[in-house]
PDB file of N, CA and C in Angstrom:
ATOM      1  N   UNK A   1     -12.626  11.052  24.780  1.00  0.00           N
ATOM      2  CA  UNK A   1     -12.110   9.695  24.785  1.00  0.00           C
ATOM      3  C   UNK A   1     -10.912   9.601  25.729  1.00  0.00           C
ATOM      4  N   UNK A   2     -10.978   8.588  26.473  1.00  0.00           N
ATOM      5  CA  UNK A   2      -9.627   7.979  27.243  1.00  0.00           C
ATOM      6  C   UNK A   2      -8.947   7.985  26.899  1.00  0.00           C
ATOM      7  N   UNK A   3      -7.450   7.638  27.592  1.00  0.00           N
ATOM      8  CA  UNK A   3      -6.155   6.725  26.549  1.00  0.00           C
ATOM      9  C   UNK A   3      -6.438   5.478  26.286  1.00  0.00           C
ATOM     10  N   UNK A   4      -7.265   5.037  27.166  1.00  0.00           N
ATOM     11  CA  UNK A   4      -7.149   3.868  27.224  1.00  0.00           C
ATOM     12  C   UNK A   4      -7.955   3.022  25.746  1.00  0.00           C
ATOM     13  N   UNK A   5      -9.424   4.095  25.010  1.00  0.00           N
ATOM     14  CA  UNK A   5     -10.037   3.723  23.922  1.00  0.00           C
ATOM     15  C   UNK A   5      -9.556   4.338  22.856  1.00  0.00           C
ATOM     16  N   UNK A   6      -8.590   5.545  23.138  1.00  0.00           N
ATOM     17  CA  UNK A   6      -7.801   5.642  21.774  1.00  0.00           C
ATOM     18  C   UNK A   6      -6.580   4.797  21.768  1.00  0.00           C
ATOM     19  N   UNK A   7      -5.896   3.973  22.714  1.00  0.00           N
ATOM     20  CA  UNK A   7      -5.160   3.252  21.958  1.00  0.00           C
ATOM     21  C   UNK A   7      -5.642   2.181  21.394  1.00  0.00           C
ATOM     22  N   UNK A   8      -7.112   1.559  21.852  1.00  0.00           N
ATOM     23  CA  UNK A   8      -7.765   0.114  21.561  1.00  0.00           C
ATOM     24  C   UNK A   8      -8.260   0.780  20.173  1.00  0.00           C
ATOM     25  N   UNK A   9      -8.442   1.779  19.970  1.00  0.00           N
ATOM     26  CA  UNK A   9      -8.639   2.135  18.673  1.00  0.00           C
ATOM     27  C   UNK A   9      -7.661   1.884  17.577  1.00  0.00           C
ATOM     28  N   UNK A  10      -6.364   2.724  17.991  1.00  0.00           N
ATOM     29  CA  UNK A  10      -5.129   2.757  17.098  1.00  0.00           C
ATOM     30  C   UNK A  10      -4.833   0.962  16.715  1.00  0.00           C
ATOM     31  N   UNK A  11      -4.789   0.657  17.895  1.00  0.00           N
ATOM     32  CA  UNK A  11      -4.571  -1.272  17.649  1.00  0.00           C
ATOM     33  C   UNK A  11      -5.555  -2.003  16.670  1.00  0.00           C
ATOM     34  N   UNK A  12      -6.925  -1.421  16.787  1.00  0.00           N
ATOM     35  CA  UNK A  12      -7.842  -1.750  15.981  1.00  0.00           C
ATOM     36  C   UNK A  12      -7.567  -1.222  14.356  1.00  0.00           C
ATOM     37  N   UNK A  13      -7.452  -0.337  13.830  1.00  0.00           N
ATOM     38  CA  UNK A  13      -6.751   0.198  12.613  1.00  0.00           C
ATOM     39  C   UNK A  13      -5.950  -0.009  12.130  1.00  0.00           C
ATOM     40  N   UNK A  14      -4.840  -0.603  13.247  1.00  0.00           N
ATOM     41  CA  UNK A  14      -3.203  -1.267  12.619  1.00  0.00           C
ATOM     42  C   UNK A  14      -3.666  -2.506  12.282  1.00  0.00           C
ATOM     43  N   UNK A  15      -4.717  -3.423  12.911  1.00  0.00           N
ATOM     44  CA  UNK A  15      -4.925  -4.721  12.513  1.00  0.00           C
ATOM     45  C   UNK A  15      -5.717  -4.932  11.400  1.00  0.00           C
ATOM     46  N   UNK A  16      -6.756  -3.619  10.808  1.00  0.00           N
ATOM     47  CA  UNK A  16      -7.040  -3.905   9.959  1.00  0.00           C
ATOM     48  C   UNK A  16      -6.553  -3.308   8.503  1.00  0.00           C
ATOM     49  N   UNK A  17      -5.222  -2.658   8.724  1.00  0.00           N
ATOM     50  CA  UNK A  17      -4.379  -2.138   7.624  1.00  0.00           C
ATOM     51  C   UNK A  17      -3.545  -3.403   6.470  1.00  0.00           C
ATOM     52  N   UNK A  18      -3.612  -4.605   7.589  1.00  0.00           N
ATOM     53  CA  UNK A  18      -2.887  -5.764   6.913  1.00  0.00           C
ATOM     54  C   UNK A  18      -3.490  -6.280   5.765  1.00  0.00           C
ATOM     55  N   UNK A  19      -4.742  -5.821   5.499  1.00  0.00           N
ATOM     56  CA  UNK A  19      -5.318  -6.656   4.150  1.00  0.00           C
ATOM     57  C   UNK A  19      -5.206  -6.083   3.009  1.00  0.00           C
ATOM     58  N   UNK A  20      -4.980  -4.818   2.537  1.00  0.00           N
ATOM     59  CA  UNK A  20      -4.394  -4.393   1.361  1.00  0.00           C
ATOM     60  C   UNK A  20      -3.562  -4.730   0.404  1.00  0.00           C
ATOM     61  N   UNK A  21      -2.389  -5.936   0.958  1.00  0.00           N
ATOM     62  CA  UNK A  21      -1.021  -5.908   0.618  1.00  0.00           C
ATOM     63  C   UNK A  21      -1.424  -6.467  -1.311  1.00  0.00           C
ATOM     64  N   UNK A  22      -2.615  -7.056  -1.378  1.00  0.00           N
ATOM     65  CA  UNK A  22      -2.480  -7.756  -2.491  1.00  0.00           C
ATOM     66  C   UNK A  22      -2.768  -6.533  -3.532  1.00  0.00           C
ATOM     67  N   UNK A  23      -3.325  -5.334  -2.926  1.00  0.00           N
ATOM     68  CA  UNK A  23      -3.161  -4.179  -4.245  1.00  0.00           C
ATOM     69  C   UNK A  23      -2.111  -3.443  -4.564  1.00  0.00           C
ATOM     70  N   UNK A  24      -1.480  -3.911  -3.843  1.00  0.00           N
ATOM     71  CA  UNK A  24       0.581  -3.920  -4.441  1.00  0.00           C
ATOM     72  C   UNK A  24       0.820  -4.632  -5.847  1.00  0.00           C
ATOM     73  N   UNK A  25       0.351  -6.367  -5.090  1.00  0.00           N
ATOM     74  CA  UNK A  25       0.834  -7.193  -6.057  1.00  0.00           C
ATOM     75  C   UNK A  25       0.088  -6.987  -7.283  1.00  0.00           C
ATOM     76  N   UNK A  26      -1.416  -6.588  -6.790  1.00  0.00           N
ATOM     77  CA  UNK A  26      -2.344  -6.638  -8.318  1.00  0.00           C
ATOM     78  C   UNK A  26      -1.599  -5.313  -9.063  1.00  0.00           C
ATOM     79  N   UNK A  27      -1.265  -4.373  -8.882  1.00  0.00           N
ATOM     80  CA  UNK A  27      -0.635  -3.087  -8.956  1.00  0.00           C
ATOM     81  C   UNK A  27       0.816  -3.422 -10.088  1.00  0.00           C
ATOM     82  N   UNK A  28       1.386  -4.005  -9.187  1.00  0.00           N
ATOM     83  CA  UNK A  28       2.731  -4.206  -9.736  1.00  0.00           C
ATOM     84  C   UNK A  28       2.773  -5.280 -10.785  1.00  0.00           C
ATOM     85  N   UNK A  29       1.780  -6.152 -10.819  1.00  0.00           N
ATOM     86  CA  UNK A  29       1.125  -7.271 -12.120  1.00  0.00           C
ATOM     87  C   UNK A  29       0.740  -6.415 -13.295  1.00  0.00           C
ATOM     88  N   UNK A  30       0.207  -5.675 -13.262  1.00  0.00           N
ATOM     89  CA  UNK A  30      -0.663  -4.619 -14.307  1.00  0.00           C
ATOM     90  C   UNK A  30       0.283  -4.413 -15.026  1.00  0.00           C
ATOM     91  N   UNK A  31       1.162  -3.420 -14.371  1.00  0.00           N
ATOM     92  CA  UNK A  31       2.527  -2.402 -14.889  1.00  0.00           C
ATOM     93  C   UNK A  31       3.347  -3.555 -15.413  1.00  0.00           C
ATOM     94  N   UNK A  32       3.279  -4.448 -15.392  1.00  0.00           N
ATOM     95  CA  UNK A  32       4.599  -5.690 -15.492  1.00  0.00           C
ATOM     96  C   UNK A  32       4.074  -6.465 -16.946  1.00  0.00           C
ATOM     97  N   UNK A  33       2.588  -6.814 -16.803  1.00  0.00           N
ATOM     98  CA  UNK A  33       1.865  -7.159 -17.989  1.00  0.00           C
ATOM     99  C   UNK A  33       1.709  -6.171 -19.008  1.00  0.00           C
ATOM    100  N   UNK A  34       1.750  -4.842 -18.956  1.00  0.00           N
ATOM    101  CA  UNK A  34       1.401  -3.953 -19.785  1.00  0.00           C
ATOM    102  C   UNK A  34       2.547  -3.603 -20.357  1.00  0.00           C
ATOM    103  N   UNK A  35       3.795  -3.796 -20.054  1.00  0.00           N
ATOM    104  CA  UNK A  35       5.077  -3.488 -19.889  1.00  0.00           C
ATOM    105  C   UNK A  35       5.279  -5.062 -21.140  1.00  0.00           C
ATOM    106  N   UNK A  36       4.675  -5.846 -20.781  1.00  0.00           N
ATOM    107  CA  UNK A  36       5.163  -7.156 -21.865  1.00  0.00           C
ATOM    108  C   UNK A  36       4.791  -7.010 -22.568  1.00  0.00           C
ATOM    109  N   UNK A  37       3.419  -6.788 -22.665  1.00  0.00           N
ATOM    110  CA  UNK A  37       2.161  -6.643 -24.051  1.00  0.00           C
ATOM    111  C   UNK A  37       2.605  -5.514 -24.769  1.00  0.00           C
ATOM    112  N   UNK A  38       3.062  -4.559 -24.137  1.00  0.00           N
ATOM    113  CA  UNK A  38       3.797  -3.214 -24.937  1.00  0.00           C
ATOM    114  C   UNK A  38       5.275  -3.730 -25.877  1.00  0.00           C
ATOM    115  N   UNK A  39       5.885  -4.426 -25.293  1.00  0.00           N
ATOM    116  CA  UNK A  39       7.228  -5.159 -25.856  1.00  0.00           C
ATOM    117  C   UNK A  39       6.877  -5.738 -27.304  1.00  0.00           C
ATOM    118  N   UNK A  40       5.815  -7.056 -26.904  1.00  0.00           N
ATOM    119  CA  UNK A  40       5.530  -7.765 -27.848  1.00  0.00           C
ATOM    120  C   UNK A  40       4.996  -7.183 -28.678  1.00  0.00           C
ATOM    121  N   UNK A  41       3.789  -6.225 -29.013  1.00  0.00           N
ATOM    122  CA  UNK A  41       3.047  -5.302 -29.864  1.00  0.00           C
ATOM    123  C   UNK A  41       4.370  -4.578 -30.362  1.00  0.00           C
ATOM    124  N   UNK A  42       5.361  -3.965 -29.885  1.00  0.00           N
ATOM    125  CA  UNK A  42       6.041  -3.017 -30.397  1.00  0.00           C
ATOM    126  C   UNK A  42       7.118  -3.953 -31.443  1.00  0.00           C
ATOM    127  N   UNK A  43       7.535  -5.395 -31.375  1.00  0.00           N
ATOM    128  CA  UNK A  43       8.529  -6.140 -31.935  1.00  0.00           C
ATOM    129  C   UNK A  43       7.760  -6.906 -33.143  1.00  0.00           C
ATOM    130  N   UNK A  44       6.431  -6.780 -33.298  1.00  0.00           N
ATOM    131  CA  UNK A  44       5.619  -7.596 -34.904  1.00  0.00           C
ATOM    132  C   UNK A  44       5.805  -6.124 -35.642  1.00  0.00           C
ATOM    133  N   UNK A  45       5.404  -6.869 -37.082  1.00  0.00           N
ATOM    134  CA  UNK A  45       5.582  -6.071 -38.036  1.00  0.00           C
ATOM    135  C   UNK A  45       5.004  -4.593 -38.099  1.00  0.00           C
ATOM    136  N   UNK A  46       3.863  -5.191 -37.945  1.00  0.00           N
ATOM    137  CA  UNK A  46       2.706  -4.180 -37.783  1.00  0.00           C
ATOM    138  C   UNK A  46       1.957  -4.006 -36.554  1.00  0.00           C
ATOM    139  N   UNK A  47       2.455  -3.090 -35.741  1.00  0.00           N
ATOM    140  CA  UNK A  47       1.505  -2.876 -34.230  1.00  0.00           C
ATOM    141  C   UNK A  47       0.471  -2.871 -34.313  1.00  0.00           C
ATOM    142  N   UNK A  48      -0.369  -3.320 -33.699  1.00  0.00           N
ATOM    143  CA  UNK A  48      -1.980  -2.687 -33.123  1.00  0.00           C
ATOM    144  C   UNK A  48      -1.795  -1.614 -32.856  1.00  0.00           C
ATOM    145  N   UNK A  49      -3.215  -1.328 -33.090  1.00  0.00           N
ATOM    146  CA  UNK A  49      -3.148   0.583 -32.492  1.00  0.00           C
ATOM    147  C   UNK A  49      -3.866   0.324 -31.370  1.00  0.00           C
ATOM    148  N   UNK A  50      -4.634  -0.571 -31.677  1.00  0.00           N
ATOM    149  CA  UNK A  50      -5.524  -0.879 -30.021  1.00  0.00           C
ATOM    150  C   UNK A  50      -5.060  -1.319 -28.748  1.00  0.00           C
ATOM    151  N   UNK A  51      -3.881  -2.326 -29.040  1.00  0.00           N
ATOM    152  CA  UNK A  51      -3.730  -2.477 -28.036  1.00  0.00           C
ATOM    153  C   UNK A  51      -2.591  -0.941 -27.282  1.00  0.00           C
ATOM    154  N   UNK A  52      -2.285  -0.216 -28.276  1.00  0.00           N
ATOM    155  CA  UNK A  52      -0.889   0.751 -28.101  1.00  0.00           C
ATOM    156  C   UNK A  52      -2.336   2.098 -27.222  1.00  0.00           C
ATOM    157  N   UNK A  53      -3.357   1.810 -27.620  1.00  0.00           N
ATOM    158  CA  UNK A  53      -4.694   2.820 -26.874  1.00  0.00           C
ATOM    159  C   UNK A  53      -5.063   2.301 -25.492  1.00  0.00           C
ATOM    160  N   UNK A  54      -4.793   0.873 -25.248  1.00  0.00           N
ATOM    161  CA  UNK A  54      -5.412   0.350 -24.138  1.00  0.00           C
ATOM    162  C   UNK A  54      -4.363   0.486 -23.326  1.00  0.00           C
ATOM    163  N   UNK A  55      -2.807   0.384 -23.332  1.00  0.00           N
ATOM    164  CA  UNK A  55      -2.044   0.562 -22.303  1.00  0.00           C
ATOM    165  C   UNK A  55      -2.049   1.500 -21.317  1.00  0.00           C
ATOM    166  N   UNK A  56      -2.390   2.877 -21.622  1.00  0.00           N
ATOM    167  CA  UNK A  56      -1.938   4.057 -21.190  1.00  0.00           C
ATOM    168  C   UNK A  56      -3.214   3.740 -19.653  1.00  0.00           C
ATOM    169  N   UNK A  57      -4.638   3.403 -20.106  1.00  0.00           N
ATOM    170  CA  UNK A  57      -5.054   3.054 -18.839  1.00  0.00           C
ATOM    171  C   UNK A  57      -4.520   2.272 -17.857  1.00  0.00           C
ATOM    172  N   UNK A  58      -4.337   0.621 -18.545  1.00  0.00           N
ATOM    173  CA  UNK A  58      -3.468  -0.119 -17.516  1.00  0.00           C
ATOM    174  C   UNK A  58      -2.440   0.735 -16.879  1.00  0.00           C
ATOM    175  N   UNK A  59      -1.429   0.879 -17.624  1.00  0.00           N
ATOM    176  CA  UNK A  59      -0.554   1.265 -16.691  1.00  0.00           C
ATOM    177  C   UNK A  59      -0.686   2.208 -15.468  1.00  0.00           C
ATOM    178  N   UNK A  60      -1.971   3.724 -15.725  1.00  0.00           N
ATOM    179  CA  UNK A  60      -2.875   4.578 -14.632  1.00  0.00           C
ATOM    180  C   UNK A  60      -3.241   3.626 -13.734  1.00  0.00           C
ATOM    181  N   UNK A  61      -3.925   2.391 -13.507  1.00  0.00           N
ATOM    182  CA  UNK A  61      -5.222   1.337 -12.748  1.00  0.00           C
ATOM    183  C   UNK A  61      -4.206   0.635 -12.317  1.00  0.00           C
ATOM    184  N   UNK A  62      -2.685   0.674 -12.658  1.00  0.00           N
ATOM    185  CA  UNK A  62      -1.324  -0.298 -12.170  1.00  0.00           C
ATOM    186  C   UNK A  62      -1.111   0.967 -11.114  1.00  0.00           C
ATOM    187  N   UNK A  63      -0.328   2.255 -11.598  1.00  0.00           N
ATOM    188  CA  UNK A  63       0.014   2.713 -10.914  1.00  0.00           C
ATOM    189  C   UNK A  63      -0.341   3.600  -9.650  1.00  0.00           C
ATOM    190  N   UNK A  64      -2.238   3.124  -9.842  1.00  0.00           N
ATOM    191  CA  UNK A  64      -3.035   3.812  -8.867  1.00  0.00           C
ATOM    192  C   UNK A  64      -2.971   2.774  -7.536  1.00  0.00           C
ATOM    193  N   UNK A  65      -2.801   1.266  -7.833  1.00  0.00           N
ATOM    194  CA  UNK A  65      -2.977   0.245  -7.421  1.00  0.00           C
ATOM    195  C   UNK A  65      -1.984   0.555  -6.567  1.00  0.00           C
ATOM    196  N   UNK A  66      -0.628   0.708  -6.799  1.00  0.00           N
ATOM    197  CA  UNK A  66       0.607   0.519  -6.339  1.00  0.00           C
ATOM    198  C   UNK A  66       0.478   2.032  -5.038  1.00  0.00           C
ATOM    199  N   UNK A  67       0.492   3.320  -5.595  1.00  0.00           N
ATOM    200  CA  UNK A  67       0.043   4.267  -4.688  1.00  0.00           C
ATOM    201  C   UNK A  67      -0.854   4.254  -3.213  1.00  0.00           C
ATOM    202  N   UNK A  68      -1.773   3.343  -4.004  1.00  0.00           N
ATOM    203  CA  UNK A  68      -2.855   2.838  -2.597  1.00  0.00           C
ATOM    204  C   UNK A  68      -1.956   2.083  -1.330  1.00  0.00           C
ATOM    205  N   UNK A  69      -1.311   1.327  -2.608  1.00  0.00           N
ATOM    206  CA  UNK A  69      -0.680   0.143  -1.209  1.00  0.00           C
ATOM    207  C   UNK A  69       0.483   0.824  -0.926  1.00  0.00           C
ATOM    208  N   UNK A  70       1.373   1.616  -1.129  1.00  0.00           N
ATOM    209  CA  UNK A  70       2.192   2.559  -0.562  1.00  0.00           C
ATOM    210  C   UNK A  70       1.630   3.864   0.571  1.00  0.00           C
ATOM    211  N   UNK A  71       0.145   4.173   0.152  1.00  0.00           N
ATOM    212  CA  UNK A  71      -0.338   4.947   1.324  1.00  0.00           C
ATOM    213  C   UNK A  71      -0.505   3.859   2.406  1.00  0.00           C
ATOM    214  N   UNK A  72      -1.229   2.731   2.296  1.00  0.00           N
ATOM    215  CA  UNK A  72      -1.746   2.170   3.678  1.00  0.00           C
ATOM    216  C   UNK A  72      -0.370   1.816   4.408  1.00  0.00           C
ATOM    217  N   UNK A  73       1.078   1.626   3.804  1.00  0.00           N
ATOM    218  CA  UNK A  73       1.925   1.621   4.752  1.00  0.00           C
ATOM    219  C   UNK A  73       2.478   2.419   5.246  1.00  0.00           C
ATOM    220  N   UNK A  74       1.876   3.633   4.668  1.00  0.00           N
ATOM    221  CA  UNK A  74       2.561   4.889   5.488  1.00  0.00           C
ATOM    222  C   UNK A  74       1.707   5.446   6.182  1.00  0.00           C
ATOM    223  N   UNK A  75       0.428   5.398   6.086  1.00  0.00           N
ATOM    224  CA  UNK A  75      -0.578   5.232   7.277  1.00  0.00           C
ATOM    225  C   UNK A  75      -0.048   4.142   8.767  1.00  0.00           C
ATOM    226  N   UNK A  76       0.653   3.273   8.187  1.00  0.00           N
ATOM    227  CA  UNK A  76       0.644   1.622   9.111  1.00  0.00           C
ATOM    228  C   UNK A  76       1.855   2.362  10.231  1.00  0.00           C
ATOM    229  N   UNK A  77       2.750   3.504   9.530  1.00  0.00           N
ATOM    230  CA  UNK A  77       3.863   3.642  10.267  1.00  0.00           C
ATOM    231  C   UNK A  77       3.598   4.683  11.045  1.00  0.00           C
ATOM    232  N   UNK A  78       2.723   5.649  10.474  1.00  0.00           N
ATOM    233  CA  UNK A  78       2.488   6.600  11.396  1.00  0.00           C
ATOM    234  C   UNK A  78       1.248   6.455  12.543  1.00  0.00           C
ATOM    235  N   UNK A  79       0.421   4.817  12.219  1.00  0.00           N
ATOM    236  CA  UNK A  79      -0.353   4.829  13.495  1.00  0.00           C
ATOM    237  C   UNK A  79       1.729   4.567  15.101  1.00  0.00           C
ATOM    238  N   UNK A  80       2.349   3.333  13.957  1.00  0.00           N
ATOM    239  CA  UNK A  80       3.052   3.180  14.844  1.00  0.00           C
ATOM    240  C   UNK A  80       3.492   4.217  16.093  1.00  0.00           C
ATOM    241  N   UNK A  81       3.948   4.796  14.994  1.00  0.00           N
ATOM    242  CA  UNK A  81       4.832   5.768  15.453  1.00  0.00           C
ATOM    243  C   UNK A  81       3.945   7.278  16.625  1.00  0.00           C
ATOM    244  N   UNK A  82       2.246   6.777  16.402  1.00  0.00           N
ATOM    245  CA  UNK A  82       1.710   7.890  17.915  1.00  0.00           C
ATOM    246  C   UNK A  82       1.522   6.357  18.887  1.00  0.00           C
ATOM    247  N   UNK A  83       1.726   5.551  18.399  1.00  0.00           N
ATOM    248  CA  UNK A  83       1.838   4.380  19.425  1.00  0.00           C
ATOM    249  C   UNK A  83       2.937   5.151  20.307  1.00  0.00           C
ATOM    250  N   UNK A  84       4.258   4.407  19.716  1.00  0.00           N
ATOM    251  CA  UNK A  84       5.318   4.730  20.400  1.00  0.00           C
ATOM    252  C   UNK A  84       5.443   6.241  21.208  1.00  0.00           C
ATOM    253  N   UNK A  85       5.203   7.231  20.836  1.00  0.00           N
ATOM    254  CA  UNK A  85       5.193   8.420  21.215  1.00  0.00           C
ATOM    255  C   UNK A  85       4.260   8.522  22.580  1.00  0.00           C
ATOM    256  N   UNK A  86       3.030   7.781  22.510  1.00  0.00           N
ATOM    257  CA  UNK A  86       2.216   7.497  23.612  1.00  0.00           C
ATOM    258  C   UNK A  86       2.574   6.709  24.725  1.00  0.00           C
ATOM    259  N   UNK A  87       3.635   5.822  24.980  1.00  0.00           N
ATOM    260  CA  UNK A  87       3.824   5.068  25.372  1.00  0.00           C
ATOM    261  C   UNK A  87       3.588   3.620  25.208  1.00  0.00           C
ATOM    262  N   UNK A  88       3.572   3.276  24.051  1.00  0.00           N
ATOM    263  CA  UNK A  88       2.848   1.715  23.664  1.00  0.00           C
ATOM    264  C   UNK A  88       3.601   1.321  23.018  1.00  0.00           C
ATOM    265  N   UNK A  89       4.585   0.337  22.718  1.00  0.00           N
ATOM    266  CA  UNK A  89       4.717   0.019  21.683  1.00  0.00           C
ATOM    267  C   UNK A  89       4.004  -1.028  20.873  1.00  0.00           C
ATOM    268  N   UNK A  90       4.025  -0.673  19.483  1.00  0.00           N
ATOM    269  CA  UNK A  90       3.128  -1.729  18.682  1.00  0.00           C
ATOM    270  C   UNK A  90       2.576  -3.144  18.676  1.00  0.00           C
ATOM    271  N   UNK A  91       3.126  -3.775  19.351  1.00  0.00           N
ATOM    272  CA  UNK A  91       3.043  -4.794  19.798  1.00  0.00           C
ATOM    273  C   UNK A  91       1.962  -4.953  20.811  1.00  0.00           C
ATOM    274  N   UNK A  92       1.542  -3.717  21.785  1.00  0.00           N
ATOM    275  CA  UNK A  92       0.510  -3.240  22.628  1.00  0.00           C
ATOM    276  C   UNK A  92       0.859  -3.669  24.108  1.00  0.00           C
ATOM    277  N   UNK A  93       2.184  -3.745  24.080  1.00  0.00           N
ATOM    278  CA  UNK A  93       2.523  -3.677  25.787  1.00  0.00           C
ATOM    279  C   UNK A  93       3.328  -2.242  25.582  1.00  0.00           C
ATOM    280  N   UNK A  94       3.015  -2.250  27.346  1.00  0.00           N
ATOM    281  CA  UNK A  94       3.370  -0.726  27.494  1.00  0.00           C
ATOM    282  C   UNK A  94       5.111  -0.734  27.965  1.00  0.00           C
ATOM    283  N   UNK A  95       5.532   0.460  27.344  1.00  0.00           N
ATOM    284  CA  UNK A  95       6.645   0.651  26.940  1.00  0.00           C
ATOM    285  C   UNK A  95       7.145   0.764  28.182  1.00  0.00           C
ATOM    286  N   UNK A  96       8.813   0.952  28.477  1.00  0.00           N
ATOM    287  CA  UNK A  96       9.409   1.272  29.342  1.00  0.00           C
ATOM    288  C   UNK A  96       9.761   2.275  30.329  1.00  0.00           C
ATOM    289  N   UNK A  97       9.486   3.334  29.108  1.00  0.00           N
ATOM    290  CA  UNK A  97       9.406   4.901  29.210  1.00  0.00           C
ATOM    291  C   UNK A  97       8.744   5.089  28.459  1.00  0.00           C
ATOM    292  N   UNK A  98       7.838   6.128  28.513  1.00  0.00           N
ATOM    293  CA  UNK A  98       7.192   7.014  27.766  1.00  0.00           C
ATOM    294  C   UNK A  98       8.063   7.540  26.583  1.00  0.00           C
ATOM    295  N   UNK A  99       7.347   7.269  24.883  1.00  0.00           N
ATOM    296  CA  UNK A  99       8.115   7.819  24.136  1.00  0.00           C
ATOM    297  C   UNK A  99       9.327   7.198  23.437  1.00  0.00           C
ATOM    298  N   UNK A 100       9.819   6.063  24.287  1.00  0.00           N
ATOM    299  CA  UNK A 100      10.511   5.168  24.165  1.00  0.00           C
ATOM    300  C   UNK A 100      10.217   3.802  23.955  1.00  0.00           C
ATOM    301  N   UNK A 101      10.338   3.117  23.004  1.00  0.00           N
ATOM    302  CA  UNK A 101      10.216   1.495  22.786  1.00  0.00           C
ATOM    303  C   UNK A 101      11.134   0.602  23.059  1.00  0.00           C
TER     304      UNK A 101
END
C-alpha cells in the first residue's frame, strides 16, 4: 500500500469512529439507574431480593458499555496521533513539517 491509501484509510476509520458516542451515554444511564433502583430497594422496609439479583448484571452491561466507548476514543487518538507522526494532520491537510502539526 501507498501513503497515499493508507492515509485515505486512516481518514476513513476516524470518520467512522464518531458513531459510538451513544454507548457512553447508554453505559453511563445503566450504572446511574441501577445506582437509583439500588437506593430505593435498599430504603423500603423489606428489600426485594430480586431486584438486589438483577443489579449486579446491570451494572457489568453499564460498565461494559462505558469501556467500549472509552476504547473507541483511544483508538480515535491513536489513529490521530500516526496521522500526525506521518505528516497529516487530522483534519487531512498536510502538515508543515513532517511529524509536526
Amino acid at each position: 500500500m501507498d501513503r497515499q491509501s493508507v492515509e485515505r484509510s486512516a481518514q476513513q476509520k476516524l470518520a467512522s469512529i464518531n458513531a459510538p458516542w451513544a454507548a457512553g451515554a447508554a453505559g453511563l444511564s445503566i450504572i446511574v439507574g441501577a445506582f437509583i433502583v439500588s437506593v430505593v430497594n435498599a430504603s423500603i422496609d423489606t428489600p426485594n431480593s430480586f431486584v438486589s439479583m438483577t443489579l449486579q448484571p446491570f451494572i457489568f452491561v453499564g460498565l461494559g458499555l462505558l469501556l467500549f466507548h472509552i476504547g473507541q476514543h483511544v483508538h480515535a487518538m491513536n489513529q490521530n496521533v500516526i496521522l500526525m507522526v506521518n505528516g497529516m494532520d487530522p483534519a487531512g491537510h498536510e502538515a508543515s513539517e513532517p511529524g509536526h502539526s
